[in-house]
C-alpha atoms as a PDB file:
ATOM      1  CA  UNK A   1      -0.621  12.685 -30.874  1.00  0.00           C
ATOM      2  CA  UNK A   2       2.671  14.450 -30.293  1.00  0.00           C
ATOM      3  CA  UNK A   3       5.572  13.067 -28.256  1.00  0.00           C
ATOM      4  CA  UNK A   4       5.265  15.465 -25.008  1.00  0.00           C
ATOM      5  CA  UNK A   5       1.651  14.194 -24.831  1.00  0.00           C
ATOM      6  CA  UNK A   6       2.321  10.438 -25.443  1.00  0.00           C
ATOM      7  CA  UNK A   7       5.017  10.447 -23.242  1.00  0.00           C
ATOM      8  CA  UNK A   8       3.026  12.049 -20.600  1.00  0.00           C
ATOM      9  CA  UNK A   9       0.083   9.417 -21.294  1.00  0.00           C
ATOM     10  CA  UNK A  10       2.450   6.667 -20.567  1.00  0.00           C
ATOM     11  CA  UNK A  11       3.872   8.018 -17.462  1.00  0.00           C
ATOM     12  CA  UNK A  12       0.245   8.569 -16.622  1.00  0.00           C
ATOM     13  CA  UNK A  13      -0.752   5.386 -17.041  1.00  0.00           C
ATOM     14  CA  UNK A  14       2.332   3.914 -15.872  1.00  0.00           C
ATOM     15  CA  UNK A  15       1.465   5.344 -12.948  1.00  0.00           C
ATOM     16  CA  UNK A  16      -1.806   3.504 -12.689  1.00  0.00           C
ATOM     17  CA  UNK A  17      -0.282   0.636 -13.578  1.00  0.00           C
ATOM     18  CA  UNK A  18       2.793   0.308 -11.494  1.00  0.00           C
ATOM     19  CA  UNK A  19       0.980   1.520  -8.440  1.00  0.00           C
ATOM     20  CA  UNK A  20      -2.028  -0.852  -9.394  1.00  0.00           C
ATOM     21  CA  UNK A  21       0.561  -4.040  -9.522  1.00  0.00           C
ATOM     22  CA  UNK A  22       1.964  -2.856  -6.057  1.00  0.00           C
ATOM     23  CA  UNK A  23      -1.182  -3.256  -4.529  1.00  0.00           C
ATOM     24  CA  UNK A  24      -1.640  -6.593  -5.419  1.00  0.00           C
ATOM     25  CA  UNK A  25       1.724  -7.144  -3.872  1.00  0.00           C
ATOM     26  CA  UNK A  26       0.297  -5.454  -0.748  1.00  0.00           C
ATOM     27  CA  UNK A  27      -2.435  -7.465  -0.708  1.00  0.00           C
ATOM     28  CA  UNK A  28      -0.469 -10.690  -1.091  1.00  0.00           C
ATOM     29  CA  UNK A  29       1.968  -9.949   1.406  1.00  0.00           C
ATOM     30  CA  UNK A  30      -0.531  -9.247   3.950  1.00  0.00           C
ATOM     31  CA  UNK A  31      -2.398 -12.745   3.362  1.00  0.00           C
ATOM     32  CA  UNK A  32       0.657 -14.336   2.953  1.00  0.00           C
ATOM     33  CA  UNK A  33       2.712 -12.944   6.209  1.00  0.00           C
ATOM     34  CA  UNK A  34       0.511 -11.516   8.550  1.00  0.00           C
ATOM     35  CA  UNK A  35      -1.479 -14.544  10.182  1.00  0.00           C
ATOM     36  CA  UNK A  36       2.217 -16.161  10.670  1.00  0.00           C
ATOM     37  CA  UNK A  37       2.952 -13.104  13.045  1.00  0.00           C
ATOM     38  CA  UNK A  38      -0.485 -13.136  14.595  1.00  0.00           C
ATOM     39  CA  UNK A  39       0.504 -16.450  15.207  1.00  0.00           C
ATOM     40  CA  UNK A  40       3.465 -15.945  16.919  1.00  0.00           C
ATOM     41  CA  UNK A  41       2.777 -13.294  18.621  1.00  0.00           C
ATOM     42  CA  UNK A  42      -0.081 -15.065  20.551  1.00  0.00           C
ATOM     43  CA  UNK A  43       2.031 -18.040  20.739  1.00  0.00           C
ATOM     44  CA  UNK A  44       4.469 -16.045  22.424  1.00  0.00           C
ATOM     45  CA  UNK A  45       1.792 -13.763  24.716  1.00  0.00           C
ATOM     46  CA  UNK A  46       0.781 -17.046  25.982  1.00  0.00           C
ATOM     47  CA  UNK A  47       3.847 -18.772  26.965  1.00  0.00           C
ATOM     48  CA  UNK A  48       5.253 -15.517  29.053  1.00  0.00           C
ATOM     49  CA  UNK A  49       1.775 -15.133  30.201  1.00  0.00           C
ATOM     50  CA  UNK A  50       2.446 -18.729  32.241  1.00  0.00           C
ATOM     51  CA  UNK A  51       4.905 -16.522  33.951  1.00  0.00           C
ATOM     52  CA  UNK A  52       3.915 -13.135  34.273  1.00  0.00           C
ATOM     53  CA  UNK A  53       0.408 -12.300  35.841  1.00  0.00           C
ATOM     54  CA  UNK A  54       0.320  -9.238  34.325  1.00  0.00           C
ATOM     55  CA  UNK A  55      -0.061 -10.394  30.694  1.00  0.00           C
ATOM     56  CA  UNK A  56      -3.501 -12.749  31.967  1.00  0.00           C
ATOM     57  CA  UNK A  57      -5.292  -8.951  32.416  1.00  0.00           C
ATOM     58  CA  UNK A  58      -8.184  -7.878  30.496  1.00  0.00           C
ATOM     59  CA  UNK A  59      -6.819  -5.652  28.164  1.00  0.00           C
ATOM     60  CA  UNK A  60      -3.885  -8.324  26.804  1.00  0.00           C
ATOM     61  CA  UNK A  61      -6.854 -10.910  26.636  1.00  0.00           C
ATOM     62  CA  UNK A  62      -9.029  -8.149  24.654  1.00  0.00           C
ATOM     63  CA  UNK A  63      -6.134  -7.297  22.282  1.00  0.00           C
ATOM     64  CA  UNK A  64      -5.795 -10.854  21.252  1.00  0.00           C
ATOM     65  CA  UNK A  65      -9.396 -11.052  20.594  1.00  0.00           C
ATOM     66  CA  UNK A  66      -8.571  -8.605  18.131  1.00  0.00           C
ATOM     67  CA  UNK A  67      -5.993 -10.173  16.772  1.00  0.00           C
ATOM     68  CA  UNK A  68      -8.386 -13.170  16.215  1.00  0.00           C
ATOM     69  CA  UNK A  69     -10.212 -10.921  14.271  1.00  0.00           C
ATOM     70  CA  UNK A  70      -8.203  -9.303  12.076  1.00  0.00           C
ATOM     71  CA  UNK A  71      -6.792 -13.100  11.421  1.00  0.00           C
ATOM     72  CA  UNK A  72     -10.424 -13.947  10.493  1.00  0.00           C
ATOM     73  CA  UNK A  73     -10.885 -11.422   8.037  1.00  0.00           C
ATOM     74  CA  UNK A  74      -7.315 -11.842   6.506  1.00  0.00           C
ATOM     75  CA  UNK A  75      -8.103 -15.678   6.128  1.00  0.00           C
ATOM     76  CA  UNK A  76     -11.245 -14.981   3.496  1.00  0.00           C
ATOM     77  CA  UNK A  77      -8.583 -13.465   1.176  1.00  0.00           C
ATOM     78  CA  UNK A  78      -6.405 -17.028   1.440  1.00  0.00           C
ATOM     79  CA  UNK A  79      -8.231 -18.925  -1.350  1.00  0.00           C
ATOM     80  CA  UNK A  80      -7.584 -16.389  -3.904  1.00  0.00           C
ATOM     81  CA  UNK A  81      -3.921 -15.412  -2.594  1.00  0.00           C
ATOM     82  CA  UNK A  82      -2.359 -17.552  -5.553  1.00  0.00           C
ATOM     83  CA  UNK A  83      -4.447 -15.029  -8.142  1.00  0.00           C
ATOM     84  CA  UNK A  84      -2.533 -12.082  -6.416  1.00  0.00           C
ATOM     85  CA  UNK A  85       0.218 -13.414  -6.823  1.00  0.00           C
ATOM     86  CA  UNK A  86      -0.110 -14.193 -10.523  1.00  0.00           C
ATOM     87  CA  UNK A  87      -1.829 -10.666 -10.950  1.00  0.00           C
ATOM     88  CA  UNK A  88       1.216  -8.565  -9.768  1.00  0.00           C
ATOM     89  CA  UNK A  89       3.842 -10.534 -11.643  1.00  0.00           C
ATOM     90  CA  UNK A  90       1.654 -10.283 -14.643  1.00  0.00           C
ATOM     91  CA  UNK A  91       0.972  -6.068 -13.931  1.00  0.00           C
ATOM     92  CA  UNK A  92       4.875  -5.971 -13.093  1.00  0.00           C
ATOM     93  CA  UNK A  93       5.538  -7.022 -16.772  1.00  0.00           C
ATOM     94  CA  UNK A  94       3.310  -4.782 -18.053  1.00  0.00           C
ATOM     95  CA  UNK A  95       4.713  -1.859 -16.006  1.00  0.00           C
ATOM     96  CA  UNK A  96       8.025  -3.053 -17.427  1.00  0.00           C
ATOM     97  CA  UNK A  97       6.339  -2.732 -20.950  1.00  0.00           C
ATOM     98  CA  UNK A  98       5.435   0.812 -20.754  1.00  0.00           C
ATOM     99  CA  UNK A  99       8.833   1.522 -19.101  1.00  0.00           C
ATOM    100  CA  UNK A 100      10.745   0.142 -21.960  1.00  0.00           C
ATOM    101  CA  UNK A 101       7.892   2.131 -24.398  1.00  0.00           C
ATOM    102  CA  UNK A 102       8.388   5.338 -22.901  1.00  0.00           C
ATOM    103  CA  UNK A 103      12.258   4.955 -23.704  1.00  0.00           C
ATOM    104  CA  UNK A 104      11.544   3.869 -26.894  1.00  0.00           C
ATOM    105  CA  UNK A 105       9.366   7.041 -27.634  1.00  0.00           C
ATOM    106  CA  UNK A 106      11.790   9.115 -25.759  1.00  0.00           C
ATOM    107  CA  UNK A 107      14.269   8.689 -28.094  1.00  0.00           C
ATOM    108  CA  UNK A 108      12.558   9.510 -31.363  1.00  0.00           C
ATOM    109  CA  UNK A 109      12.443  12.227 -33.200  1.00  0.00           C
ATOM    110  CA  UNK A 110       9.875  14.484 -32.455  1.00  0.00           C
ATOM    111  CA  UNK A 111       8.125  14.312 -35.679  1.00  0.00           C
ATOM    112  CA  UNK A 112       8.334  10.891 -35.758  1.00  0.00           C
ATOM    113  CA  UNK A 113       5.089   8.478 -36.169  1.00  0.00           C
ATOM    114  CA  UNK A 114       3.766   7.850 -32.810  1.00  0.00           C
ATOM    115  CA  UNK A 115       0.541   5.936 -33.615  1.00  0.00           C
ATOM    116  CA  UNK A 116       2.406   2.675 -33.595  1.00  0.00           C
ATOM    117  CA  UNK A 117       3.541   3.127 -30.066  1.00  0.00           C
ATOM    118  CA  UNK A 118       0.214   4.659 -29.524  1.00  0.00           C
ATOM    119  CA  UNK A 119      -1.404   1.585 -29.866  1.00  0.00           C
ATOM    120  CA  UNK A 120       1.054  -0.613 -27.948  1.00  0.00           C
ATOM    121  CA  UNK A 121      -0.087   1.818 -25.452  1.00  0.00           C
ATOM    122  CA  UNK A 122      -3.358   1.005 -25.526  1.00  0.00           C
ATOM    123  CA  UNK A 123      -2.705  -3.084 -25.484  1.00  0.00           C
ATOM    124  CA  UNK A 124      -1.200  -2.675 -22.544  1.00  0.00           C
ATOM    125  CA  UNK A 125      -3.480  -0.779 -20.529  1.00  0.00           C
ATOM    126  CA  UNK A 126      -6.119  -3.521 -21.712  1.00  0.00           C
ATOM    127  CA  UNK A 127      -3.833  -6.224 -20.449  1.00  0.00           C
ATOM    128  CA  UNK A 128      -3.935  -4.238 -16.715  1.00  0.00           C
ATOM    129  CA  UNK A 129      -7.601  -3.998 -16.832  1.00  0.00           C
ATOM    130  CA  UNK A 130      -7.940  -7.728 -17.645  1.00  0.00           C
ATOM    131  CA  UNK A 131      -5.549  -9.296 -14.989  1.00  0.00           C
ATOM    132  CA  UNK A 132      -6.066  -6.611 -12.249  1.00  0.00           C
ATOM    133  CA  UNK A 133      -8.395  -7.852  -9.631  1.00  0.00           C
ATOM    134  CA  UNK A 134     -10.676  -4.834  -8.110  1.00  0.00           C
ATOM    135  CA  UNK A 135     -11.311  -6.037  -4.705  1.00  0.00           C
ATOM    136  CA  UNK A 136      -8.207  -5.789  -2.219  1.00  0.00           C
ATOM    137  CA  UNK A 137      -7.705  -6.268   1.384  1.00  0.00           C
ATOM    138  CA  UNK A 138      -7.892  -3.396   4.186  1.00  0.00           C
ATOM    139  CA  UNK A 139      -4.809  -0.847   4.347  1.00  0.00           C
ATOM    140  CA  UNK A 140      -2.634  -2.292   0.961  1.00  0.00           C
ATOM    141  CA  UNK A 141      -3.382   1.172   0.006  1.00  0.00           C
ATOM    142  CA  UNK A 142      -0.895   2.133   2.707  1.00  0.00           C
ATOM    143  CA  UNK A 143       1.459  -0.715   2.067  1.00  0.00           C
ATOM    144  CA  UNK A 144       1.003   0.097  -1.711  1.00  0.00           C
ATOM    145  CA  UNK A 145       2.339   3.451  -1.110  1.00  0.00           C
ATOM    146  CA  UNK A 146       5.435   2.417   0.732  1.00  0.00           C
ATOM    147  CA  UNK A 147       6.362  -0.523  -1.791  1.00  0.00           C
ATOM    148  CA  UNK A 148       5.742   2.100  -4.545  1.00  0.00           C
ATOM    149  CA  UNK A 149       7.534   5.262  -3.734  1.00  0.00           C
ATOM    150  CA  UNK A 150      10.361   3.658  -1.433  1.00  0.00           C
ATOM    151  CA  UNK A 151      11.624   0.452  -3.320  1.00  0.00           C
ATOM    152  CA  UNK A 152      10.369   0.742  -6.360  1.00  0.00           C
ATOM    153  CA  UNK A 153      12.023   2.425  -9.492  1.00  0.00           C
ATOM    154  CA  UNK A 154      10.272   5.467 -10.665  1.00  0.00           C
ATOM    155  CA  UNK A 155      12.589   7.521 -12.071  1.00  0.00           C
ATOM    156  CA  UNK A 156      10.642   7.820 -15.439  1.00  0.00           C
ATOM    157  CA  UNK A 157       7.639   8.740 -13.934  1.00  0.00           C
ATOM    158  CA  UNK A 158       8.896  10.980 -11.975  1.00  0.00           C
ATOM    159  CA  UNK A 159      10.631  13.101 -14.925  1.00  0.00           C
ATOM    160  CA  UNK A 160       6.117  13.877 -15.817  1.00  0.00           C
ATOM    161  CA  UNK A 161       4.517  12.920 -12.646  1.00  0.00           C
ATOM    162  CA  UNK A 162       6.887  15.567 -10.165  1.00  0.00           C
ATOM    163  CA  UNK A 163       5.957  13.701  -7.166  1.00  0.00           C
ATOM    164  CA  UNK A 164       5.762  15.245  -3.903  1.00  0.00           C
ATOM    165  CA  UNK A 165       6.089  13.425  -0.522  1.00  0.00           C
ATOM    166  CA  UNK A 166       3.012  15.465   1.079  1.00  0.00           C
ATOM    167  CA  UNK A 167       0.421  15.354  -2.164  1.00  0.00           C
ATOM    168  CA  UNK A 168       1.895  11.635  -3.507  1.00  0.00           C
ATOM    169  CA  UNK A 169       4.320   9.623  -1.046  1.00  0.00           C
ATOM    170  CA  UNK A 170       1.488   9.687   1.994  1.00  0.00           C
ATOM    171  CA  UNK A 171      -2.022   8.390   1.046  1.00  0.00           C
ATOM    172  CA  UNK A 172      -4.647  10.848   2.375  1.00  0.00           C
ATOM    173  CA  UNK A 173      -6.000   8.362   4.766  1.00  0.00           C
ATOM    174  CA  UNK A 174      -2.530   8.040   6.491  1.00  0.00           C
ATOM    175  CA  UNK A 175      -2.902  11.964   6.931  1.00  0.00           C
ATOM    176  CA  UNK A 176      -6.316  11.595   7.943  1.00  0.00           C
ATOM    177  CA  UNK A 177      -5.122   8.776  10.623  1.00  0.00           C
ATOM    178  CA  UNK A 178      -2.298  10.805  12.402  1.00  0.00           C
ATOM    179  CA  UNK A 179      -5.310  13.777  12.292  1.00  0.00           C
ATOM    180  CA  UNK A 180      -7.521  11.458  14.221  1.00  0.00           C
ATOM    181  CA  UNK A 181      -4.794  10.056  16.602  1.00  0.00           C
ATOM    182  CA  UNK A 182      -3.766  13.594  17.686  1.00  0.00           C
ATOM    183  CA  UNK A 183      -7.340  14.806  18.312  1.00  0.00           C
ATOM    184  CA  UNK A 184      -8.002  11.416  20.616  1.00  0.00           C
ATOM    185  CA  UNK A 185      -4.952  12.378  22.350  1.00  0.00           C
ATOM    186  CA  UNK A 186      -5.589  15.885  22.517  1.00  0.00           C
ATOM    187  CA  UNK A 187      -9.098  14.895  24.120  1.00  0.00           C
ATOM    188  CA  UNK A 188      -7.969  12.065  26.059  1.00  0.00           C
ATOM    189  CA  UNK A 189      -5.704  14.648  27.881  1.00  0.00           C
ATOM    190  CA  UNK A 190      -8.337  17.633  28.352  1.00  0.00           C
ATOM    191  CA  UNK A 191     -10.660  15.391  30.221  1.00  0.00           C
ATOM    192  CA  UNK A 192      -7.657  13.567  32.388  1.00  0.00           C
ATOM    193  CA  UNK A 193      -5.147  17.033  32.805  1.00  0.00           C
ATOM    194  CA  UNK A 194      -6.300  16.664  37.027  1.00  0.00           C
ATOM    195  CA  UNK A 195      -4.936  13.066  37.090  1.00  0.00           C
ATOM    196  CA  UNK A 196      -1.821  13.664  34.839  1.00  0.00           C
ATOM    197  CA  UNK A 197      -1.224  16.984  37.130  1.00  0.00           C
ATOM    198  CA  UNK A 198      -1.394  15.029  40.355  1.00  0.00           C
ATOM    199  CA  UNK A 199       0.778  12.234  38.678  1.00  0.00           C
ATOM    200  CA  UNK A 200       3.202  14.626  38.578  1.00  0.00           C
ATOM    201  CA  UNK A 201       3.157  16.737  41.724  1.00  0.00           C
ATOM    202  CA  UNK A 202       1.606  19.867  39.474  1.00  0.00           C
ATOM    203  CA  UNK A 203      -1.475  20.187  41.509  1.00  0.00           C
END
């Protein structure tokens, strides 16, 4: 294997990797933080809705039904929020591996022997797949893509990867999301445009 190719391998699979360990973070940080500011927040919807009437109405009561919910299905992912845990910090390390190999390789000689690196390359992508846990909760994919692009370090990948904020730095579903959201808007607003007019003096 040359060096442009095993160089581009281990961005490659740093890539995987780093963005793999992320999501565990994600997924962590969501079981971890999220039913503490479910909490408050109906804490706090239910104190000021001793005061204000308006807060008692169906739709605040349905919304914190929802909340419930979502606390419900965050809570089956609390047993096994230690193993996150432990499963990033180990897929950290190993992205830190293949950062420090791709220097390493970087700064040989072109027609150097690369099949000791290669297969450092290869131990550490079988540490990821043996720590890395495939099941993860709803939307880290999102949060992944945040904690990846905008605090982590990627300069190294990005010298082989190019990134791109519309093809990389959004996930597709987020796209897909603000899609959906316009169209529901854009209908929502067809079928009311008589009672927004009158709202405001138009008719």
């Amino acid at each position: 294997m040359s060096q442009a190719s095993l160089l581009k391998s281990i961005a490659e699979t740093g890539y995987n990797v780093g963005f793999g360990g992320r999501k565990h973070w994600a997924t962590y940080d969501i079981v971890d933080k999220i039913p503490g500011w479910i909490g408050f927040v109906g804490t706090a919807l239910g104190i000021f809705s001793l005061v204000y009437e308006s807060l008692s109405a169906k739709n605040i009561s349905a919304a914190m039904a929802v909340l419930g919910v979502i606390g419900i299905y965050i809570s089956v992912y609390d047993s096994k929020k230690s193993d996150y845990e432990k499963s990033a910090v180990e897929i950290t390390m190993i992205f830190n591996g293949l950062r420090d190999l791709y220097r390493e390789v970087e700064a040989l000689a072109a027609n150097a022997d690369f099949s000791i690196y290669q297969a450092r390359l290869t131990t550490l992508e079988s540490r990821y797949y043996g720590v890395s846990i495939s099941k993860q909760i709803l939307f880290s994919d999102w949060y992944a893509h945040y904690k990846f692009f905008w605090q982590y370090q990627i300069d190294w990948l990005a010298n082989q990867k190019s990134f791109s904020f519309w093809r990389d730095k959004v996930p597709l579903t987020g796209w897909l999301a603000v899609i959906a959201m316009a169209l529901l808007i854009i209908t929502y607003f067809s079928l009311h445009i008589e009672s927004i007019r009158s709202c405001f003096g138009m008719t």
